[in-house]
Protein backbone atom coordinates (compact mmCIF):
# COMPACT_ATOMS: atom_id res chain seq x y z
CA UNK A 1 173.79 149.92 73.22
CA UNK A 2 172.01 146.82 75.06
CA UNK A 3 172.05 144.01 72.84
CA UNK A 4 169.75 140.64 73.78
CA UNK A 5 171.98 137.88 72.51
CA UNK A 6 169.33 135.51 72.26
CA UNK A 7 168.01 137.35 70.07
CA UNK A 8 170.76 138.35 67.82
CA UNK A 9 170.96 135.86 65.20
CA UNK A 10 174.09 137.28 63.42
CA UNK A 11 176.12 137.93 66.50
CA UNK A 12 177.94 133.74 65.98
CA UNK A 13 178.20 134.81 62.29
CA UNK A 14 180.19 137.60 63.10
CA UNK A 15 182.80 135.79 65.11
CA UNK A 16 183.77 132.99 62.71
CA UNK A 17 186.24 135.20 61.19
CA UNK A 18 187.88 135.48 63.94
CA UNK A 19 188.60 132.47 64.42
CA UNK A 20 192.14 130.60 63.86
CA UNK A 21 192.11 127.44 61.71
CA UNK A 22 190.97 124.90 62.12
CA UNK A 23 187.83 126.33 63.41
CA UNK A 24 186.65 123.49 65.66
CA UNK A 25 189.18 124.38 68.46
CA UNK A 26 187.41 127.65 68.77
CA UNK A 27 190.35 129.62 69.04
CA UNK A 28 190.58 133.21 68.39
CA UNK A 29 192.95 134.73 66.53
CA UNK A 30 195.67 137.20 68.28
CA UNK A 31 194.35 141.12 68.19
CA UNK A 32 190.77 139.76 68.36
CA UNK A 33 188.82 141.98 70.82
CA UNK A 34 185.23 142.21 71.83
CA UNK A 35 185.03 145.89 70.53
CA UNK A 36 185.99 144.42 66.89
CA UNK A 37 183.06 142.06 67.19
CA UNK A 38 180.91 144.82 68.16
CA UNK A 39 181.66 147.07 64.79
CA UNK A 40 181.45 143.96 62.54
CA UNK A 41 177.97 143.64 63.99
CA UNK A 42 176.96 147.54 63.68
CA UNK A 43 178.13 147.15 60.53
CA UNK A 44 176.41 144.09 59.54
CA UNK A 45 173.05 145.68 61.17
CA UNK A 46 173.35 148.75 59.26
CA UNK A 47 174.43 147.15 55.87
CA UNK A 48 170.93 144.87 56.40
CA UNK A 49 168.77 147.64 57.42
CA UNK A 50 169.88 150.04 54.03
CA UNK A 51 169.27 146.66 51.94
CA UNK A 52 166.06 145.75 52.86
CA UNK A 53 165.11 149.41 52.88
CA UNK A 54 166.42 149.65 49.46
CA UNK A 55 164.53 146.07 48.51
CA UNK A 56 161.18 147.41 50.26
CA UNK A 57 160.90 150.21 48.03
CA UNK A 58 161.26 147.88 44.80
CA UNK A 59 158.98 145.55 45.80
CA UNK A 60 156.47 148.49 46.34
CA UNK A 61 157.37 149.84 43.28
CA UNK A 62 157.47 147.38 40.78
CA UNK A 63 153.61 146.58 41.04
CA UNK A 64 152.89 150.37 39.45
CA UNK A 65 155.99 149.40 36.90
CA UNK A 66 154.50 145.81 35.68
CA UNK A 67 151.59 148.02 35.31
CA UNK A 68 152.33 150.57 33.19
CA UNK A 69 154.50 148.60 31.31
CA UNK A 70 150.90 146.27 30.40
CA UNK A 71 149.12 149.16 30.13
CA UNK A 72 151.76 151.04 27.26
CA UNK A 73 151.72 147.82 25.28
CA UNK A 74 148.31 146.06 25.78
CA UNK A 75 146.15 148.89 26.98
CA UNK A 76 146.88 150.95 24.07
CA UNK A 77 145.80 148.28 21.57
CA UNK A 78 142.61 147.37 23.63
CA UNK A 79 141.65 151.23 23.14
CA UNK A 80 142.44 151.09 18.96
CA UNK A 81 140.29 147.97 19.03
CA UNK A 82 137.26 149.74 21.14
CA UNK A 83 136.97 152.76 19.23
């Protein structure tokens, strides 16, 4: 997996665990590897791609839902009116 670290903006994220207190020293903490970075960032990469999958489907969906929901209530008395 080839991974352009300019343009991975979660890759810095992903190491602040990591990191012994107090963070400014930029020390890692003992057992932290390289390899562990790379599954918290698969992780994180897969987690965001099944949300916003997820959130793209509601926000195509709830158009036809706002929808029918006018047309049950205000649609139906519109009709009762016209006829």
């Amino acid at each position: 997996m080839k991974i352009n670290y300019s343009k991975t903006c979660t890759l810095p994220q992903d190491l602040i665990p990591l990191l012994q207190d107090p963070k400014e020293d930029h020390l890692y903490k003992h057992g932290a590897t390289f390899d562990l970075v790379m599954n918290m960032y698969r992780f994180d990469r897969k987690l965001r791609i099944l949300l916003f999958n997820e959130i793209e489907k509601l926000y195509q969906s709830l158009p036809f839902c706002m929808d029918d929901c006018r047309n049950n209530t205000i649609g139906k008395s519109r009709l009762f009116l016209i006829t």
